[in-house]
N, C-alpha and C. Protein backbone atom coordinates (compact mmCIF):
# COMPACT_ATOMS: atom_id res chain seq x y z
N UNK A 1 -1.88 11.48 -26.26
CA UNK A 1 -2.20 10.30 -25.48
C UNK A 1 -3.30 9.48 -26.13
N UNK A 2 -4.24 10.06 -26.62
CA UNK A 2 -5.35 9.47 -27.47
C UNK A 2 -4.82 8.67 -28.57
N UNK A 3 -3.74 9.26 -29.06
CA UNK A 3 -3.75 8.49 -30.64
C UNK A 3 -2.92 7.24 -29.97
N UNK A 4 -2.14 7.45 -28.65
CA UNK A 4 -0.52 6.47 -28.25
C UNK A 4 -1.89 5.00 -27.96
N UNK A 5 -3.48 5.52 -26.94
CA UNK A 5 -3.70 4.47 -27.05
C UNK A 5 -4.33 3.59 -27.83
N UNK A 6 -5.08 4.87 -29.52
CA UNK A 6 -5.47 4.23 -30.04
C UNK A 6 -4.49 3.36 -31.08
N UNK A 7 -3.60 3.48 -31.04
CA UNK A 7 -2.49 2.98 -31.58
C UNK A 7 -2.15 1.73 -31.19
N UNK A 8 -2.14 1.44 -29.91
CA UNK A 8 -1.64 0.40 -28.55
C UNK A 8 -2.92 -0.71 -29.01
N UNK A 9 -4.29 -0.05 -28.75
CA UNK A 9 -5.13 -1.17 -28.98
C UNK A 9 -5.39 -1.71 -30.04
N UNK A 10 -4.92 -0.58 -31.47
CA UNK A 10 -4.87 -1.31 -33.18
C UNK A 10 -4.12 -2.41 -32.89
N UNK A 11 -2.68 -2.46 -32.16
CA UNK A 11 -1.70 -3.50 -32.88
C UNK A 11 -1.70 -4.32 -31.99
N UNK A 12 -2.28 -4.50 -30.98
CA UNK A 12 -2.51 -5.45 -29.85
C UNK A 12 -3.95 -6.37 -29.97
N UNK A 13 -4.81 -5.51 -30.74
CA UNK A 13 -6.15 -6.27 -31.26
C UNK A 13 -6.92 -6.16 -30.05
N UNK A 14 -6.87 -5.03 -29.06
CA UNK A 14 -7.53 -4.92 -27.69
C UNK A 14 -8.65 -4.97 -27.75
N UNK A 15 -9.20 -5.78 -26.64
CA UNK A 15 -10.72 -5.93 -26.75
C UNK A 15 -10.99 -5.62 -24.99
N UNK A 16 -12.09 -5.27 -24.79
CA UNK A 16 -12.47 -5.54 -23.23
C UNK A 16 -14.01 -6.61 -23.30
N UNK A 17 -13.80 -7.24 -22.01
CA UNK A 17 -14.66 -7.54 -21.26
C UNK A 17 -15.18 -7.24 -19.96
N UNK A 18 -16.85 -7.49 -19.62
CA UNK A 18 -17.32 -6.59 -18.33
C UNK A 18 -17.68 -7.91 -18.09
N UNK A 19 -17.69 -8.41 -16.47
CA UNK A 19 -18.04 -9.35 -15.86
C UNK A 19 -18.47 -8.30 -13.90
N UNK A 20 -19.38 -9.41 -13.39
CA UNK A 20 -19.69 -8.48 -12.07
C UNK A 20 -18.51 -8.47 -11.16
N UNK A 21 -18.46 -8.03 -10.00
CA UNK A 21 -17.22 -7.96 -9.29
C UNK A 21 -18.05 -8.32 -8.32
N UNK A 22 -17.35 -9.12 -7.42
CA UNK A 22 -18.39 -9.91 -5.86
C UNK A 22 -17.95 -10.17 -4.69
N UNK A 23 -18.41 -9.41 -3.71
CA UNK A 23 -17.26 -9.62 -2.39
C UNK A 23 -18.09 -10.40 -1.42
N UNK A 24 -17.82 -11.49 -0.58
CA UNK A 24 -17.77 -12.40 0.33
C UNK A 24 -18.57 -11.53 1.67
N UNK A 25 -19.18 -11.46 1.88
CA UNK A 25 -19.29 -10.90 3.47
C UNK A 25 -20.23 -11.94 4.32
N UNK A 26 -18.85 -12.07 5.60
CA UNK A 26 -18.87 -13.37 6.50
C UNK A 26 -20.12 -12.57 7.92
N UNK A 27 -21.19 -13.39 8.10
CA UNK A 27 -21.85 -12.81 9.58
C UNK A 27 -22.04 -13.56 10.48
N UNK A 28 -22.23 -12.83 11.43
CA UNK A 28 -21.99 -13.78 12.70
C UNK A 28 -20.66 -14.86 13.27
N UNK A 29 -19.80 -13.47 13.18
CA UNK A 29 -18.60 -13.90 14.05
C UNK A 29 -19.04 -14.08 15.09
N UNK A 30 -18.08 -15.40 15.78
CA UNK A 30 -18.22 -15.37 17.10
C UNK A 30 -19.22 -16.34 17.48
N UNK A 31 -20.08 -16.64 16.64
CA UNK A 31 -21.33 -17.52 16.55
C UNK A 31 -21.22 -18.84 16.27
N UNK A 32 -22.09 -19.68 16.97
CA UNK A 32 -22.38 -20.79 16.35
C UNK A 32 -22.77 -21.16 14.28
N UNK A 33 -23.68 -20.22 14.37
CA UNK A 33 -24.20 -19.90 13.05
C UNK A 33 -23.59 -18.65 12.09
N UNK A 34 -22.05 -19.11 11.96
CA UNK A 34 -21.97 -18.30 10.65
C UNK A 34 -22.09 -18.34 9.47
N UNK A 35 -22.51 -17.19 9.01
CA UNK A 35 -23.07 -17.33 7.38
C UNK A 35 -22.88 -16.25 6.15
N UNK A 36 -22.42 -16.73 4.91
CA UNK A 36 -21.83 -15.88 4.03
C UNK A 36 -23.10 -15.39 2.98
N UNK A 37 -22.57 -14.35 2.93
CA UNK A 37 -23.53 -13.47 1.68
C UNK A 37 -22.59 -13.38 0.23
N UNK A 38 -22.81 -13.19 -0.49
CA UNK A 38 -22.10 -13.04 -1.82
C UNK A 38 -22.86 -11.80 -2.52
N UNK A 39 -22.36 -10.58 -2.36
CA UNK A 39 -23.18 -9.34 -3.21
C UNK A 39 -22.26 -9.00 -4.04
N UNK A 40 -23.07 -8.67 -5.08
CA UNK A 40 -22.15 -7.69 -6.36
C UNK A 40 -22.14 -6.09 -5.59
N UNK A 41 -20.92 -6.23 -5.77
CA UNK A 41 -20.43 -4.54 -5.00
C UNK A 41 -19.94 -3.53 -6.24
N UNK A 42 -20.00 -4.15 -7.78
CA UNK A 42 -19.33 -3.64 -8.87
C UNK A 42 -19.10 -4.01 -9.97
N UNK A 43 -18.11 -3.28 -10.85
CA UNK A 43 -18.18 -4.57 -12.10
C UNK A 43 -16.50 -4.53 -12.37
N UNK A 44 -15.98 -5.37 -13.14
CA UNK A 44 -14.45 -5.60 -13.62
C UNK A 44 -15.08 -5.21 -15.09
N UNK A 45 -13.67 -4.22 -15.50
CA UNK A 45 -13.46 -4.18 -16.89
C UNK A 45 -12.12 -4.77 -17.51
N UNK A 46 -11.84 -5.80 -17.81
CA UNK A 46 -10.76 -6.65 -18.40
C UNK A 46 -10.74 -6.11 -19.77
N UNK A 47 -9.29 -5.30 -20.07
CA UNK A 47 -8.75 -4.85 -21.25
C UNK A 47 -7.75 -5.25 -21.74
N UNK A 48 -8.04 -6.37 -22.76
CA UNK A 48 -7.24 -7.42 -23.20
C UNK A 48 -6.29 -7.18 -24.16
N UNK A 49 -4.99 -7.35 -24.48
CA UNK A 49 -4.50 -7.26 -25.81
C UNK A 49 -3.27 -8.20 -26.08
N UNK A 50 -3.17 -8.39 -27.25
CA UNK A 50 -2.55 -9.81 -27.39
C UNK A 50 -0.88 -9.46 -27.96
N UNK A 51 0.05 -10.41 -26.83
CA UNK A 51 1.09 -10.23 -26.74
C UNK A 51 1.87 -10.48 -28.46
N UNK A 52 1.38 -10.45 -29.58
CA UNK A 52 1.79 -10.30 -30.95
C UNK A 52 2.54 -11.53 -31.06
N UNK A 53 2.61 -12.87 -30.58
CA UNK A 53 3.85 -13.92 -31.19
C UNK A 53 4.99 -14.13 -30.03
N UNK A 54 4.99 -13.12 -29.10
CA UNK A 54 6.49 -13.27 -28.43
C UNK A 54 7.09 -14.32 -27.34
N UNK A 55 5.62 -15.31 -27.75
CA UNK A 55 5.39 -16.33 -26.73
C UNK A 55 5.01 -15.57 -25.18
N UNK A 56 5.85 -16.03 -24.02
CA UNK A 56 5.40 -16.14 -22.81
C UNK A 56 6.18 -14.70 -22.60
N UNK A 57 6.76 -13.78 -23.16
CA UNK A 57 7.72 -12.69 -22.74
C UNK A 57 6.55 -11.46 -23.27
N UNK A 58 6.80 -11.13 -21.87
CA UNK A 58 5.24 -9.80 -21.86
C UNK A 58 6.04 -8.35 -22.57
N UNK A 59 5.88 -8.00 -23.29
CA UNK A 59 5.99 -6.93 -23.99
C UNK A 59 5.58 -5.92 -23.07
N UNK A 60 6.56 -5.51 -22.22
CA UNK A 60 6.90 -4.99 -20.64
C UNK A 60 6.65 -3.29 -21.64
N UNK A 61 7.03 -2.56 -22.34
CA UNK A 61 7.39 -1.30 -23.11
C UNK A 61 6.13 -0.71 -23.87
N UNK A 62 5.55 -1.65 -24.72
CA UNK A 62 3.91 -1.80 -24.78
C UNK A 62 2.89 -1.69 -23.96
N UNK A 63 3.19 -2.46 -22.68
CA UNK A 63 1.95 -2.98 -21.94
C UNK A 63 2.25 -1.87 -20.78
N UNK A 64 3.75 -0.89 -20.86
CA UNK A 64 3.58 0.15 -19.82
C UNK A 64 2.40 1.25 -20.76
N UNK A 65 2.97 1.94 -21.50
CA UNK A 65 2.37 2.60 -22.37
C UNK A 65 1.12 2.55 -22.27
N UNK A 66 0.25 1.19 -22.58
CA UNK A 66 -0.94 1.40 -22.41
C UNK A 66 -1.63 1.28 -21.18
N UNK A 67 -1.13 0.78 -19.93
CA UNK A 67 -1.27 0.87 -18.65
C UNK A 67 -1.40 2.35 -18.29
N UNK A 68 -0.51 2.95 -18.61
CA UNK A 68 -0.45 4.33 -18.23
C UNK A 68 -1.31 5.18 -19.07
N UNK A 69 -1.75 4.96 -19.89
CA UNK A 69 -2.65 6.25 -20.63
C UNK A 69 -3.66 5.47 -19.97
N UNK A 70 -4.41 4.54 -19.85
CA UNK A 70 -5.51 3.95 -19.36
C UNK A 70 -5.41 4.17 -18.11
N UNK A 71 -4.54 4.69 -17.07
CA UNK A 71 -4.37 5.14 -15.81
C UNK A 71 -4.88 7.08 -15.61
N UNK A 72 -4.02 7.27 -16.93
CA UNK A 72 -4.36 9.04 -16.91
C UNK A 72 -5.73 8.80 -17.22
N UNK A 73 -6.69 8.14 -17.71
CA UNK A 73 -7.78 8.49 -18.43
C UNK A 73 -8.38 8.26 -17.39
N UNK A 74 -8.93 6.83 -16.65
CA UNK A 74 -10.17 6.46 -15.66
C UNK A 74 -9.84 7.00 -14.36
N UNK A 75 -8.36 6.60 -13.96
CA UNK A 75 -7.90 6.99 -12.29
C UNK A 75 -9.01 7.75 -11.99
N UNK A 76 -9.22 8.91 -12.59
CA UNK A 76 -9.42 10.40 -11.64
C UNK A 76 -11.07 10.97 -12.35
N UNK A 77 -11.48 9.61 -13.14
CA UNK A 77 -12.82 9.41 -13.52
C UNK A 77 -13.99 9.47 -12.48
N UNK A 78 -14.57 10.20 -11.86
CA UNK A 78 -15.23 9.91 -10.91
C UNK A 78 -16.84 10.80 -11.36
N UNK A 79 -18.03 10.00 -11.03
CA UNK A 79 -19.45 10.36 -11.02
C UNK A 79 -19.48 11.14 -9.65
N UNK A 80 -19.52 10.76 -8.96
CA UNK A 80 -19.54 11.17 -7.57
C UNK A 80 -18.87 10.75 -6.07
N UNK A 81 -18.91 10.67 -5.11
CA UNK A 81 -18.39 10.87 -4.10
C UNK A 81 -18.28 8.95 -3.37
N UNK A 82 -19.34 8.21 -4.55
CA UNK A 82 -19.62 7.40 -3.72
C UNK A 82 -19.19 5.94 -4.68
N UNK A 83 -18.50 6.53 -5.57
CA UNK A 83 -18.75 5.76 -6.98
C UNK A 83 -17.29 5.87 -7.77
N UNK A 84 -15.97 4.90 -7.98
CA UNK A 84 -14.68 5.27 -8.65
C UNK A 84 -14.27 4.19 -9.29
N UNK A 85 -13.87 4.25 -10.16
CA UNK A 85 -12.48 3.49 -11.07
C UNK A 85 -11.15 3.43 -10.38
N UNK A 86 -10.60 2.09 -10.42
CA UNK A 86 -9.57 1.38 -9.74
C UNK A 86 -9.12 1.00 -11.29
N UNK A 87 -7.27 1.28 -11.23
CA UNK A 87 -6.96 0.70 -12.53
C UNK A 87 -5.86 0.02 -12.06
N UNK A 88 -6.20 -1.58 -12.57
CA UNK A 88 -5.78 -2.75 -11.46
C UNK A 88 -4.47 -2.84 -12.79
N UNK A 89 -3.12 -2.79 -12.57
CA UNK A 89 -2.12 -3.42 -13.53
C UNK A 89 -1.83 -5.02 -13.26
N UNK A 90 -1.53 -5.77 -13.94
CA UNK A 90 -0.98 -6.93 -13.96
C UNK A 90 0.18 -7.10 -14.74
N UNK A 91 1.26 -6.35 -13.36
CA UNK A 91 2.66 -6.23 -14.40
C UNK A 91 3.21 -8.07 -14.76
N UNK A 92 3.79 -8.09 -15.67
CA UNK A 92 4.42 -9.67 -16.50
C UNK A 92 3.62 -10.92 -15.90
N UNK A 93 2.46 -10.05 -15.96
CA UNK A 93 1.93 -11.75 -16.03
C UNK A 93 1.21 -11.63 -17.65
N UNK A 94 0.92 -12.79 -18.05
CA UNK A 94 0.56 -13.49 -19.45
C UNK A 94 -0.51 -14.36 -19.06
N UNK A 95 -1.68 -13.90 -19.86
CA UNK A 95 -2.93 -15.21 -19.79
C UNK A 95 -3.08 -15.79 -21.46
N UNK A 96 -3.35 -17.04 -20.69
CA UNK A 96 -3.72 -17.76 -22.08
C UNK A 96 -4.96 -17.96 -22.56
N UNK A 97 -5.30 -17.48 -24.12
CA UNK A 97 -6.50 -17.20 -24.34
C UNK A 97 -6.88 -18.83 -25.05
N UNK A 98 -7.96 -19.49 -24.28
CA UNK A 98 -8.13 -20.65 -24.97
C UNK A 98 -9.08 -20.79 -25.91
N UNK A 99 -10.00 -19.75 -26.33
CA UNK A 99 -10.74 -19.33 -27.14
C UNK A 99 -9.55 -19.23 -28.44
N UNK A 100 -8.90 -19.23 -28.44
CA UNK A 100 -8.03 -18.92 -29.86
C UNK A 100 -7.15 -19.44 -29.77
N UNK A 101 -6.53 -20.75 -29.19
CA UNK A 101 -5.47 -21.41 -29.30
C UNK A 101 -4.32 -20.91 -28.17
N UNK A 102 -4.72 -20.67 -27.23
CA UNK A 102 -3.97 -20.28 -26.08
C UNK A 102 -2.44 -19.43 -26.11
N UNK A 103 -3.16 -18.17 -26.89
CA UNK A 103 -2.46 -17.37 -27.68
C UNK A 103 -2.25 -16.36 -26.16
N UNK A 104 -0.82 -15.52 -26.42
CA UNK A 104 -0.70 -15.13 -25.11
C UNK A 104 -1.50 -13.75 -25.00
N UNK A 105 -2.02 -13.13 -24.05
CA UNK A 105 -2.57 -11.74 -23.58
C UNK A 105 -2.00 -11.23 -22.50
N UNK A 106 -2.08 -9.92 -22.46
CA UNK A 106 -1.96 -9.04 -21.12
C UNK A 106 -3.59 -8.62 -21.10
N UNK A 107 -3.33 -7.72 -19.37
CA UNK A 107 -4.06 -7.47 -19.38
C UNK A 107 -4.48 -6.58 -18.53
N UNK A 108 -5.14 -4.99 -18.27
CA UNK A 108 -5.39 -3.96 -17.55
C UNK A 108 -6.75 -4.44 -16.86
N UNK A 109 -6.98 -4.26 -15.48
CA UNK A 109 -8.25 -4.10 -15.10
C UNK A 109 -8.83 -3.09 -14.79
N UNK A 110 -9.88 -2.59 -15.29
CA UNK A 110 -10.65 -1.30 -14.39
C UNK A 110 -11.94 -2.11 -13.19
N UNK A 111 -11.55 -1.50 -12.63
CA UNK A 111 -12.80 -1.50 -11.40
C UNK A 111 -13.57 -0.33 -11.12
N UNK A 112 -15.33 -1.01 -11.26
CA UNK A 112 -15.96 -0.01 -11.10
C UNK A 112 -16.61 -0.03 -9.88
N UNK A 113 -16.52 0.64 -8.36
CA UNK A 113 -17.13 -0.31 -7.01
C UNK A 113 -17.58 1.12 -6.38
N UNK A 114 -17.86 0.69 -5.87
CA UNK A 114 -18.46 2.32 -4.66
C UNK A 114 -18.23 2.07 -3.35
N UNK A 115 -18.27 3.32 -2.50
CA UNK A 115 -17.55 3.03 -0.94
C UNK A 115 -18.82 3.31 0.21
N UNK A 116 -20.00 2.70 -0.11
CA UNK A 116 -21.34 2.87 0.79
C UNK A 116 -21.18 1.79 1.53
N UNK A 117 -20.54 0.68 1.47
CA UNK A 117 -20.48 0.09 2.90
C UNK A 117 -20.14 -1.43 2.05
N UNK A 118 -19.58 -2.45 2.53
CA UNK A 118 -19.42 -3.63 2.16
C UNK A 118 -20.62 -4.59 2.03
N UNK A 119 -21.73 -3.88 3.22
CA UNK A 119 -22.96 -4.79 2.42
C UNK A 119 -23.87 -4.20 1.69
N UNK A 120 -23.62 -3.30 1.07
CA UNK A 120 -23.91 -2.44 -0.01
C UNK A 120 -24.51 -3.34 -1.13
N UNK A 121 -25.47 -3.43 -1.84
CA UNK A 121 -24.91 -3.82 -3.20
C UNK A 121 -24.71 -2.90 -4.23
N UNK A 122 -24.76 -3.29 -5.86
CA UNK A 122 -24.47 -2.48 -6.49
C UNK A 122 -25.60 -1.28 -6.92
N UNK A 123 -25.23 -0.52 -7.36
CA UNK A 123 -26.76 0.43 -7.93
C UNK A 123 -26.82 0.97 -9.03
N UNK A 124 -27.31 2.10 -8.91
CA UNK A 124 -27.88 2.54 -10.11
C UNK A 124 -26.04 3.64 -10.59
N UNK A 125 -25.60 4.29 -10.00
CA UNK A 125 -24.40 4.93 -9.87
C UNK A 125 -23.42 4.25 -10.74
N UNK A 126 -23.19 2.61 -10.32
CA UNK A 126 -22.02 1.93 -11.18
C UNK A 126 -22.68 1.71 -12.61
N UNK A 127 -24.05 1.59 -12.54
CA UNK A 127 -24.40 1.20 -13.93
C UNK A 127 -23.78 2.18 -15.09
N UNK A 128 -24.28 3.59 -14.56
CA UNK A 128 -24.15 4.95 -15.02
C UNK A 128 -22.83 4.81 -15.32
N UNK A 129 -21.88 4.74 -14.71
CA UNK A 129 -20.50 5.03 -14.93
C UNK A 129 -19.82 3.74 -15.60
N UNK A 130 -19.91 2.41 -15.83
CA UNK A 130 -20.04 1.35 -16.57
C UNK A 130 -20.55 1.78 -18.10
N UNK A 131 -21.45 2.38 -18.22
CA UNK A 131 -21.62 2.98 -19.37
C UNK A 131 -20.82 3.76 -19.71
N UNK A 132 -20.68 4.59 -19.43
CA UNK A 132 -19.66 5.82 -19.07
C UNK A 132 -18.38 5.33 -19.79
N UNK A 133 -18.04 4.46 -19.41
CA UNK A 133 -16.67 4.10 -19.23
C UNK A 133 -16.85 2.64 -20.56
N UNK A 134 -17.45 2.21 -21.02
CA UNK A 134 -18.18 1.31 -22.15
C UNK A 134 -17.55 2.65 -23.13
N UNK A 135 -18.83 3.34 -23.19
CA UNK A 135 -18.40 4.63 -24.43
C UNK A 135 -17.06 4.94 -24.84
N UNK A 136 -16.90 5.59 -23.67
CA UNK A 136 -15.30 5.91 -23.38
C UNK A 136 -14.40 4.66 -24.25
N UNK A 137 -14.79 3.62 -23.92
CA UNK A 137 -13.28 2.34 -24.40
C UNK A 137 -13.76 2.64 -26.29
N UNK A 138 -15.18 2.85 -26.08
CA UNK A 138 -15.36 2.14 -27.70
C UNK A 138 -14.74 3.41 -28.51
N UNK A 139 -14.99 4.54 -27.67
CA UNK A 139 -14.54 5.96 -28.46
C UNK A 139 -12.80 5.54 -28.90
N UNK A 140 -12.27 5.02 -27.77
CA UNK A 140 -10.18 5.00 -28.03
C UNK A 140 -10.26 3.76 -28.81
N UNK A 141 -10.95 2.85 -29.65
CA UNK A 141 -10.86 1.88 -30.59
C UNK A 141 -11.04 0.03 -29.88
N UNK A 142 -11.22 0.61 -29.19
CA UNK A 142 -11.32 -0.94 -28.77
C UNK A 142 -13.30 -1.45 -28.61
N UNK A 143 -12.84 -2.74 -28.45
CA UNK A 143 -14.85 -3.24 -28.47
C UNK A 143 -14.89 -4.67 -27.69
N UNK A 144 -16.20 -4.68 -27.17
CA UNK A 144 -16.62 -5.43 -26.22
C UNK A 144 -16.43 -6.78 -27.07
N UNK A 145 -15.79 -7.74 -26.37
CA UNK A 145 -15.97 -9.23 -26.71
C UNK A 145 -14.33 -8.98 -27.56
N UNK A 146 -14.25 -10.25 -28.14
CA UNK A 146 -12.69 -10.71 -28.91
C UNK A 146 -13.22 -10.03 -29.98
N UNK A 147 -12.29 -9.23 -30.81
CA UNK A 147 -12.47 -8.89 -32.21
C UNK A 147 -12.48 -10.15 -33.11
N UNK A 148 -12.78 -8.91 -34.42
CA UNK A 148 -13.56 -10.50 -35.33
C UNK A 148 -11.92 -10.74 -36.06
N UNK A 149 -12.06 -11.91 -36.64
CA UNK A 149 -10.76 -12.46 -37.00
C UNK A 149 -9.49 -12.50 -36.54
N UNK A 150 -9.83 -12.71 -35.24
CA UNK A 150 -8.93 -12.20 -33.92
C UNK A 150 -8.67 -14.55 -33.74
């Protein structure tokens, strides 16, 4: 499984990106005065790899393959009780990368969030396992940001 994904992310040119993850929480239902909070509850890991030329047709056989070893690996990744990886698929959809000429990508999400309450914010737990899971990508060949001559 190691080599299928380091293989997957050589010829796909996989890269990830970490951005925060942020959920809405509405108060004072019912009220004259309602009012929204915006907390980081987590982070997104976007694991990018580029559909090779085939235009807009998602390389459905590829993009299972590496969906699924990236499923066996984080799914069942867990620090503790309060703290997990979500591995978000985005079956046939295609994004366009406009950084490089709006070349096509897929793309896996991991989610890193914890279940202490919705007005939670984030802590010290997701950082830990964000790292965790950083290492982890750079160990199976892939690296933060677009590769170079990408």
């Amino acid at each position: 499984m190691t080599n299928d994904i380091r293989d997957w992310a050589e010829k796909h040119h996989a890269y990830y990106e970490v951005s925060s993850y942020y959920i809405v929480v509405e108060e004072g239902h019912g009220s004259r005065s309602v009012s929204t909070r915006r907390i980081q509850s987590g982070f997104d890991i976007d694991i990018c790899g580029a559909t090779n030329g085939k235009g807009l047709s998602c390389p459905l056989p590829d993009y299972e393959v590496g969906y699924a070893d990236l499923h066996e690996i984080f799914e069942s990744h867990k620090r503790d009780d309060s703290c997990a990886i979500e591995v978000i698929p985005f079956y046939g959809s295609v994004f366009l990368e406009a950084r490089n000429n709006f070349q096509p990508q897929t793309r896996v999400r991991l989610r890193v969030s914890h279940s202490r309450g919705v007005d939670q914010p984030t802590g010290p737990a997701e950082g830990r396992m964000l790292a965790d899971v950083e290492k982890q990508l750079q160990d199976l060949g892939l690296r933060s940001g677009r590769p170079a001559g990408y």
